[in-house]
PDB file of N, CA and C in Angstrom:
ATOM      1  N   UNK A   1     -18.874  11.530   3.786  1.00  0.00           N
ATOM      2  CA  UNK A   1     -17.623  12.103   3.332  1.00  0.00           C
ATOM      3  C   UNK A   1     -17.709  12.356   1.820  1.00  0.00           C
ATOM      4  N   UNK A   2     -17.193  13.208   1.373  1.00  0.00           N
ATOM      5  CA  UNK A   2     -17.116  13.929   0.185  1.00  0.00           C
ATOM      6  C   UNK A   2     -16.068  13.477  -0.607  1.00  0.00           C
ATOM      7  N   UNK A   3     -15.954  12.839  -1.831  1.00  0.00           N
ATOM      8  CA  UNK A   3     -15.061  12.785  -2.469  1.00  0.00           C
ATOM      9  C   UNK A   3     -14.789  13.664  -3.223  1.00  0.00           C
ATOM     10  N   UNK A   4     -13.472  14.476  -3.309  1.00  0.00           N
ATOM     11  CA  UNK A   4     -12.641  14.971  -4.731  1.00  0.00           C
ATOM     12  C   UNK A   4     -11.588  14.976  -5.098  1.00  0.00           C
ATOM     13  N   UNK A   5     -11.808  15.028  -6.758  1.00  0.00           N
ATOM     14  CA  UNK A   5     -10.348  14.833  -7.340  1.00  0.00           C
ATOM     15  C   UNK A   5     -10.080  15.893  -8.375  1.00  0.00           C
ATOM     16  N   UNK A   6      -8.612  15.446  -8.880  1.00  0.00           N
ATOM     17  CA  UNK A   6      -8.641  16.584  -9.502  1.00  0.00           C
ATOM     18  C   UNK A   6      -8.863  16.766 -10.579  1.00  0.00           C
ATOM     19  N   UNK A   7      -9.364  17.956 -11.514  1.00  0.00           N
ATOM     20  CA  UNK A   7      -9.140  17.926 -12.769  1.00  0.00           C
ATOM     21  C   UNK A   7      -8.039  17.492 -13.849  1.00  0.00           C
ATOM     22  N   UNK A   8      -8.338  16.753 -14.413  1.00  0.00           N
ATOM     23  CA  UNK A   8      -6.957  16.142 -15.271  1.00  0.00           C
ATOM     24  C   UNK A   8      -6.310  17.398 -16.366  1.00  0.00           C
ATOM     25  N   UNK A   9      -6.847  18.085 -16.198  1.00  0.00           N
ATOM     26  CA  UNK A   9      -6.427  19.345 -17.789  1.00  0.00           C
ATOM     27  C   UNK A   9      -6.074  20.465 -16.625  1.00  0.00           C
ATOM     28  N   UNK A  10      -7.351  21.199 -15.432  1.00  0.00           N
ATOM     29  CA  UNK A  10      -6.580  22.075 -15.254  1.00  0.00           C
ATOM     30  C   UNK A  10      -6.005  21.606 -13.861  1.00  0.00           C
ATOM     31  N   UNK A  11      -6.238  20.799 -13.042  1.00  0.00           N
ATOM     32  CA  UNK A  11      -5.878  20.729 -11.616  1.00  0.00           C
ATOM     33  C   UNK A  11      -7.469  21.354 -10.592  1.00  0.00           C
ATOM     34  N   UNK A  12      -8.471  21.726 -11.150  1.00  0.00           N
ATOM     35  CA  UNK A  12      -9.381  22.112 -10.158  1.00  0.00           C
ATOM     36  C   UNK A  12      -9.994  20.987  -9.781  1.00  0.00           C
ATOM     37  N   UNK A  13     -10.425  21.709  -8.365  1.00  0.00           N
ATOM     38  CA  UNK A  13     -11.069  20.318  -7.022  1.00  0.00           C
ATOM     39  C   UNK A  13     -11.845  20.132  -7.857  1.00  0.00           C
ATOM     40  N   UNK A  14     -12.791  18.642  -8.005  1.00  0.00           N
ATOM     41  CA  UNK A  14     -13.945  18.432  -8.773  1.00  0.00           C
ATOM     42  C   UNK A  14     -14.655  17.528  -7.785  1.00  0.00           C
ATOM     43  N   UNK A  15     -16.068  17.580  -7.370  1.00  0.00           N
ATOM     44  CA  UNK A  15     -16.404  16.744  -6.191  1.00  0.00           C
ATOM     45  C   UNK A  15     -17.435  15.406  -6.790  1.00  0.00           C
ATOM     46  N   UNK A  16     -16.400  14.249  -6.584  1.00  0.00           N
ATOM     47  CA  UNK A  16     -17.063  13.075  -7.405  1.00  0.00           C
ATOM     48  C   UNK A  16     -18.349  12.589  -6.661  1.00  0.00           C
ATOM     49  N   UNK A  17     -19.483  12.873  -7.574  1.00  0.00           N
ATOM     50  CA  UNK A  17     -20.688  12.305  -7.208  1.00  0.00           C
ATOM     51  C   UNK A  17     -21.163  12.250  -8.664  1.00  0.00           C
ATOM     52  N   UNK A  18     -22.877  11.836  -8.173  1.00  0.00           N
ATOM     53  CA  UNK A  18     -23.763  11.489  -9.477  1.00  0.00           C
ATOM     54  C   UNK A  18     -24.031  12.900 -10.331  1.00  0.00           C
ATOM     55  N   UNK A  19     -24.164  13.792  -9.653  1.00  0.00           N
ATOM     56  CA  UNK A  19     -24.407  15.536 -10.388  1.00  0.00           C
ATOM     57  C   UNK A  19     -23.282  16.051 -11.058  1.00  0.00           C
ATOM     58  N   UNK A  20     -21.805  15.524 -10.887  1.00  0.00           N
ATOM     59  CA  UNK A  20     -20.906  15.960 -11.581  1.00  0.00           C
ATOM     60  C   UNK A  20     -20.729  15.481 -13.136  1.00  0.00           C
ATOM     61  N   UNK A  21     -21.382  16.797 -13.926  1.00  0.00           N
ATOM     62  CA  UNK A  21     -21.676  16.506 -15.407  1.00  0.00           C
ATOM     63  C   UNK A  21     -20.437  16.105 -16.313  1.00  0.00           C
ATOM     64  N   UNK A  22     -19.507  16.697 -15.905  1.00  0.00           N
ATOM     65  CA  UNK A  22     -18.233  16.354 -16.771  1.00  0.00           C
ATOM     66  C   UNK A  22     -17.312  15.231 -15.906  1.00  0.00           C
ATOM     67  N   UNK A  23     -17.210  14.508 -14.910  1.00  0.00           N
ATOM     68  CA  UNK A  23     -16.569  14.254 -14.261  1.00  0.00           C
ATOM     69  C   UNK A  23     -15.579  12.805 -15.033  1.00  0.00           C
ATOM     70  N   UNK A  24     -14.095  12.854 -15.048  1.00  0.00           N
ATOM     71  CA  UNK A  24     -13.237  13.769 -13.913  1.00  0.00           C
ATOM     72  C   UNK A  24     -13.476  15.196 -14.326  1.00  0.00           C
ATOM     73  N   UNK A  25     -13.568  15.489 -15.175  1.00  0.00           N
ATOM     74  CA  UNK A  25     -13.412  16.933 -15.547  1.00  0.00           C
ATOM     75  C   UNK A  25     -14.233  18.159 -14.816  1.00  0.00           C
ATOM     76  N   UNK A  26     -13.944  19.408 -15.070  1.00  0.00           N
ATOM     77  CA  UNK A  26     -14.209  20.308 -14.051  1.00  0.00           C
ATOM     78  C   UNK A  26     -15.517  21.301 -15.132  1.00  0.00           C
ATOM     79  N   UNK A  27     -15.159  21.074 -16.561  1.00  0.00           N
ATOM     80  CA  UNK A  27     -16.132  21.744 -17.348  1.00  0.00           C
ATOM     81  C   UNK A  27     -16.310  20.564 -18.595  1.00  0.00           C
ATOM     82  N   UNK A  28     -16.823  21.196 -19.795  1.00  0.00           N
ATOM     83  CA  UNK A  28     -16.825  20.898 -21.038  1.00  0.00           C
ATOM     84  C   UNK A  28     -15.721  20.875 -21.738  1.00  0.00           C
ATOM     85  N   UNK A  29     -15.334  21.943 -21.745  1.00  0.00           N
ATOM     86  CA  UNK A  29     -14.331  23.234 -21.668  1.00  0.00           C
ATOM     87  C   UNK A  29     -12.795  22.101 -21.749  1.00  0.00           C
ATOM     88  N   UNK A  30     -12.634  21.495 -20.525  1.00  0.00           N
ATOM     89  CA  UNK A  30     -11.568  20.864 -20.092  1.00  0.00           C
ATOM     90  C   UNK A  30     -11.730  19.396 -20.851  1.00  0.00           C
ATOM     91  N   UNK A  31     -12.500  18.736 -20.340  1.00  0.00           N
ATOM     92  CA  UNK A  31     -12.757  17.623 -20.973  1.00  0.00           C
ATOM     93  C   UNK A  31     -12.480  17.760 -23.200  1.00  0.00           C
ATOM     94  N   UNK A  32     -12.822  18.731 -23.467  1.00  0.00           N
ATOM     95  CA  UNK A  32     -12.611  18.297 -24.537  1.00  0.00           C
ATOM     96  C   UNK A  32     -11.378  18.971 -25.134  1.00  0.00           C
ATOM     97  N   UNK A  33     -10.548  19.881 -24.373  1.00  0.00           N
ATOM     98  CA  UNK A  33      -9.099  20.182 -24.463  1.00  0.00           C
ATOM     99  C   UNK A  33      -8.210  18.984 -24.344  1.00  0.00           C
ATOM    100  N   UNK A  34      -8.629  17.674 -23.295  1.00  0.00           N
ATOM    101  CA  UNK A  34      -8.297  16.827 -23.329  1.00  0.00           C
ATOM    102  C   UNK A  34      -8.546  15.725 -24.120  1.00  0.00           C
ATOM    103  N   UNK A  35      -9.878  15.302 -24.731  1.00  0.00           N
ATOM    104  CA  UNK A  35      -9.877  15.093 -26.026  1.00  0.00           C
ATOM    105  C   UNK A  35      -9.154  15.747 -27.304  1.00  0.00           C
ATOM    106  N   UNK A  36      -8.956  16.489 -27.232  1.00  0.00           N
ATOM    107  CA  UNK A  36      -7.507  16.933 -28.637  1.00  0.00           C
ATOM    108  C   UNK A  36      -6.758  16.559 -28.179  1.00  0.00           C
ATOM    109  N   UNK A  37      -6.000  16.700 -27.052  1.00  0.00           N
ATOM    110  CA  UNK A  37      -4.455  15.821 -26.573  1.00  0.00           C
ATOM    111  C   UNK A  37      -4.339  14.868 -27.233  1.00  0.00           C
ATOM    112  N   UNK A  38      -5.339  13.978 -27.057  1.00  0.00           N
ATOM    113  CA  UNK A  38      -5.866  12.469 -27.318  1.00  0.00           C
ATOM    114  C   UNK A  38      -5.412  12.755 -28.689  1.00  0.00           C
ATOM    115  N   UNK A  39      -6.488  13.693 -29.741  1.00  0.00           N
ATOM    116  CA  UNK A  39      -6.531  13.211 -30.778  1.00  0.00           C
ATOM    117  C   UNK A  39      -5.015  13.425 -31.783  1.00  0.00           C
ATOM    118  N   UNK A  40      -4.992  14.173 -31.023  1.00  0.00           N
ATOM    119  CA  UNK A  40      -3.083  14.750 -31.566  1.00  0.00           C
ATOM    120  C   UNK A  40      -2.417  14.309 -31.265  1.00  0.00           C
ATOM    121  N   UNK A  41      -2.099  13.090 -30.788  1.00  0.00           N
ATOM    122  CA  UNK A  41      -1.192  12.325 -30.450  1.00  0.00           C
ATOM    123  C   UNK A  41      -0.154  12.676 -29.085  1.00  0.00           C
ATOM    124  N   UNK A  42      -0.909  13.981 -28.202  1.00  0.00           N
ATOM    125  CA  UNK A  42       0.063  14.117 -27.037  1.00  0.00           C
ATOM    126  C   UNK A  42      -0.377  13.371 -26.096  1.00  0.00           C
ATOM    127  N   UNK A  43      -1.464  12.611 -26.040  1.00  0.00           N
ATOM    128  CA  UNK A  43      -1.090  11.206 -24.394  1.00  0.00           C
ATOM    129  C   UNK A  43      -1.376   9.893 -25.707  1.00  0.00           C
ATOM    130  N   UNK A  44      -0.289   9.232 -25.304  1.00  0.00           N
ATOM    131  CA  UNK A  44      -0.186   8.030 -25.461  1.00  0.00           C
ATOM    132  C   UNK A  44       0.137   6.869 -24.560  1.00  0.00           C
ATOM    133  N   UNK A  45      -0.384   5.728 -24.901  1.00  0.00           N
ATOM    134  CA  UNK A  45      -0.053   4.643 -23.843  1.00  0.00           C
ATOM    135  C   UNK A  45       1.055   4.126 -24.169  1.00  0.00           C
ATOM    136  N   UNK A  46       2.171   4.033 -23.252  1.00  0.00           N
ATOM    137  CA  UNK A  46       3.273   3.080 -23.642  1.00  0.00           C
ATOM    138  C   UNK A  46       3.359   1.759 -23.956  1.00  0.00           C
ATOM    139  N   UNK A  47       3.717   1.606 -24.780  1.00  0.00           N
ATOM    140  CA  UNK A  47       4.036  -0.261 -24.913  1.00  0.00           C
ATOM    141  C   UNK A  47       5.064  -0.163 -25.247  1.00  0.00           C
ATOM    142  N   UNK A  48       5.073  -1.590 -24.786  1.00  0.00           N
ATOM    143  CA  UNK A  48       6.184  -2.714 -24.786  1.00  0.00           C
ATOM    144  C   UNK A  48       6.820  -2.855 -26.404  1.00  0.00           C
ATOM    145  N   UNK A  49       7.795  -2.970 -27.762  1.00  0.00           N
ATOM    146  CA  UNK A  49       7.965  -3.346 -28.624  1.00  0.00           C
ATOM    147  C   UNK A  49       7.551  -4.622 -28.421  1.00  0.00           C
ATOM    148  N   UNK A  50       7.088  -5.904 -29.401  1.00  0.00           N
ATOM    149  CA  UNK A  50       7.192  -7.016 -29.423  1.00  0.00           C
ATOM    150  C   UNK A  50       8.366  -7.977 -30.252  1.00  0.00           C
ATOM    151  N   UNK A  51       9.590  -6.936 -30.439  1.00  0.00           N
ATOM    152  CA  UNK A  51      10.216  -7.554 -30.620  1.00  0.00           C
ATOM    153  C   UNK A  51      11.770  -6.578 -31.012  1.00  0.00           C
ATOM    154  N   UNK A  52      12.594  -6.988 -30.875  1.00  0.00           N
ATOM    155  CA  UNK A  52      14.049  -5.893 -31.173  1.00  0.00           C
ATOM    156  C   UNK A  52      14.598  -5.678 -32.240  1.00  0.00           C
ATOM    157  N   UNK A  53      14.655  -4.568 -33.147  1.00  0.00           N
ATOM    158  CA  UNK A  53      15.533  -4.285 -34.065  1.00  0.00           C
ATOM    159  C   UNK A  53      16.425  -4.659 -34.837  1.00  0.00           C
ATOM    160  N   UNK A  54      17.288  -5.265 -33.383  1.00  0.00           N
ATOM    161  CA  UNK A  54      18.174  -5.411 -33.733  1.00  0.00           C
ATOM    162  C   UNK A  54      18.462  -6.918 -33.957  1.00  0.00           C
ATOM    163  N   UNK A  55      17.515  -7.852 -33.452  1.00  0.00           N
ATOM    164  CA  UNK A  55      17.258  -9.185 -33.773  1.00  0.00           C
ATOM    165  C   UNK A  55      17.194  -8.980 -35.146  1.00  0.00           C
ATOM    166  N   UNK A  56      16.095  -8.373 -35.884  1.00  0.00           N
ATOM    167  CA  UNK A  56      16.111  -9.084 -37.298  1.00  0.00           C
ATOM    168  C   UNK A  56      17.355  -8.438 -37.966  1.00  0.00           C
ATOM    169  N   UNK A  57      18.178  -8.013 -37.780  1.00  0.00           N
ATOM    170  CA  UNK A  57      19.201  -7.533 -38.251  1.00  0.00           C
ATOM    171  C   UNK A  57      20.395  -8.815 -38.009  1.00  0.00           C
ATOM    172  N   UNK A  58      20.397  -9.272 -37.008  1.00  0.00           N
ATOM    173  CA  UNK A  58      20.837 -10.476 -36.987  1.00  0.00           C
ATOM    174  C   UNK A  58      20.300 -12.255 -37.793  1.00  0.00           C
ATOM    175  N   UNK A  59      19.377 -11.751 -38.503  1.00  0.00           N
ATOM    176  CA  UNK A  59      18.808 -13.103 -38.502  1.00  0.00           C
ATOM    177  C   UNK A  59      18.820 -12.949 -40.343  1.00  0.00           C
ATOM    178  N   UNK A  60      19.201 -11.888 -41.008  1.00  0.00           N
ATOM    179  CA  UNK A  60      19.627 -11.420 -42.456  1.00  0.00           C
ATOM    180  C   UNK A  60      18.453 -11.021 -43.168  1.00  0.00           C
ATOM    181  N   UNK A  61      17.389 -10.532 -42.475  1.00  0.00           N
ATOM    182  CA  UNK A  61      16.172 -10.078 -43.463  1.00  0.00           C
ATOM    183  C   UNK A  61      16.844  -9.035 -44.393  1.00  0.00           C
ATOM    184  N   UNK A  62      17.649  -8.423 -44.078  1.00  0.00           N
ATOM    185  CA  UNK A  62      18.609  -7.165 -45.012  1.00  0.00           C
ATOM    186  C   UNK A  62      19.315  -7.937 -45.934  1.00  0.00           C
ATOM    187  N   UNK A  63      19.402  -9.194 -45.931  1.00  0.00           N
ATOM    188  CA  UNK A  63      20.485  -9.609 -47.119  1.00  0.00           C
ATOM    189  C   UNK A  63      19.370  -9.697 -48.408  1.00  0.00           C
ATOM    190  N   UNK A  64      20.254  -8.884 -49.509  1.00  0.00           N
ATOM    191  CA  UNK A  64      19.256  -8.968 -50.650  1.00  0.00           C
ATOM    192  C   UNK A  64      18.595 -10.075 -51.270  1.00  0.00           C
ATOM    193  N   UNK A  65      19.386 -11.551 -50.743  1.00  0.00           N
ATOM    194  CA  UNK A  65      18.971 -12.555 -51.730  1.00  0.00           C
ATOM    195  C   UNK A  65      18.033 -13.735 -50.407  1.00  0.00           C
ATOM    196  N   UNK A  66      17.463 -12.515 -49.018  1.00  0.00           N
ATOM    197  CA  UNK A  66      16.855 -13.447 -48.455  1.00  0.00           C
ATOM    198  C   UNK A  66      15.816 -14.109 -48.852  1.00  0.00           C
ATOM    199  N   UNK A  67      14.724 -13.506 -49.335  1.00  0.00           N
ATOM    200  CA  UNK A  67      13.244 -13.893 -49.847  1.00  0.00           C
ATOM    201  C   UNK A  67      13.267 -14.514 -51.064  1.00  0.00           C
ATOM    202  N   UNK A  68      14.529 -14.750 -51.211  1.00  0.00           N
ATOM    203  CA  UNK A  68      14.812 -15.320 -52.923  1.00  0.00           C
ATOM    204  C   UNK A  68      14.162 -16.769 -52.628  1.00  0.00           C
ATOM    205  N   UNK A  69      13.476 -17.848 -53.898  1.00  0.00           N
ATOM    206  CA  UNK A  69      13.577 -19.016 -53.070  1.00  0.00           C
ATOM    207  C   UNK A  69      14.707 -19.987 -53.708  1.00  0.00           C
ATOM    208  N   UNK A  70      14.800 -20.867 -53.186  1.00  0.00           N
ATOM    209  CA  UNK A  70      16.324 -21.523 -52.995  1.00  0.00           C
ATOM    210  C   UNK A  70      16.005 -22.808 -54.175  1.00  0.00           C
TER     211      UNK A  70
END
């Protein structure tokens, strides 16, 4: 049985084996259209914040005389 998938840039069948030079990709062509995405900041991985906004806003890092020492 034959595996394929698809191209990630244009959608063409691509048939996953050892001879497929660009694979996932369908060319050069594609693969490195998708490298600029990358490098331009259009796919990114989502994360999580590690922490809320609006916490340190509660906790007075904004008050001018926090970092003062006492």
């Amino acid at each position: 049985m034959t595996t394929t998938v698809k191209c990630p840039t244009c959608q063409k069948e691509v048939i996953w084996n050892s001879d497929a030079k660009f694979k996932p990709f369908c060319s050069d062509r594609c693969k490195l259209i998708d490298l600029g995405d990358w490098a331009s900041e259009k796919h990114a991985i989502p994360v999580k914040s590690e922490f809320d906004p609006e916490t340190l806003d509660g906790l007075g890092y904004d008050e001018a005389d926090f970092f003062k020492d006492h």
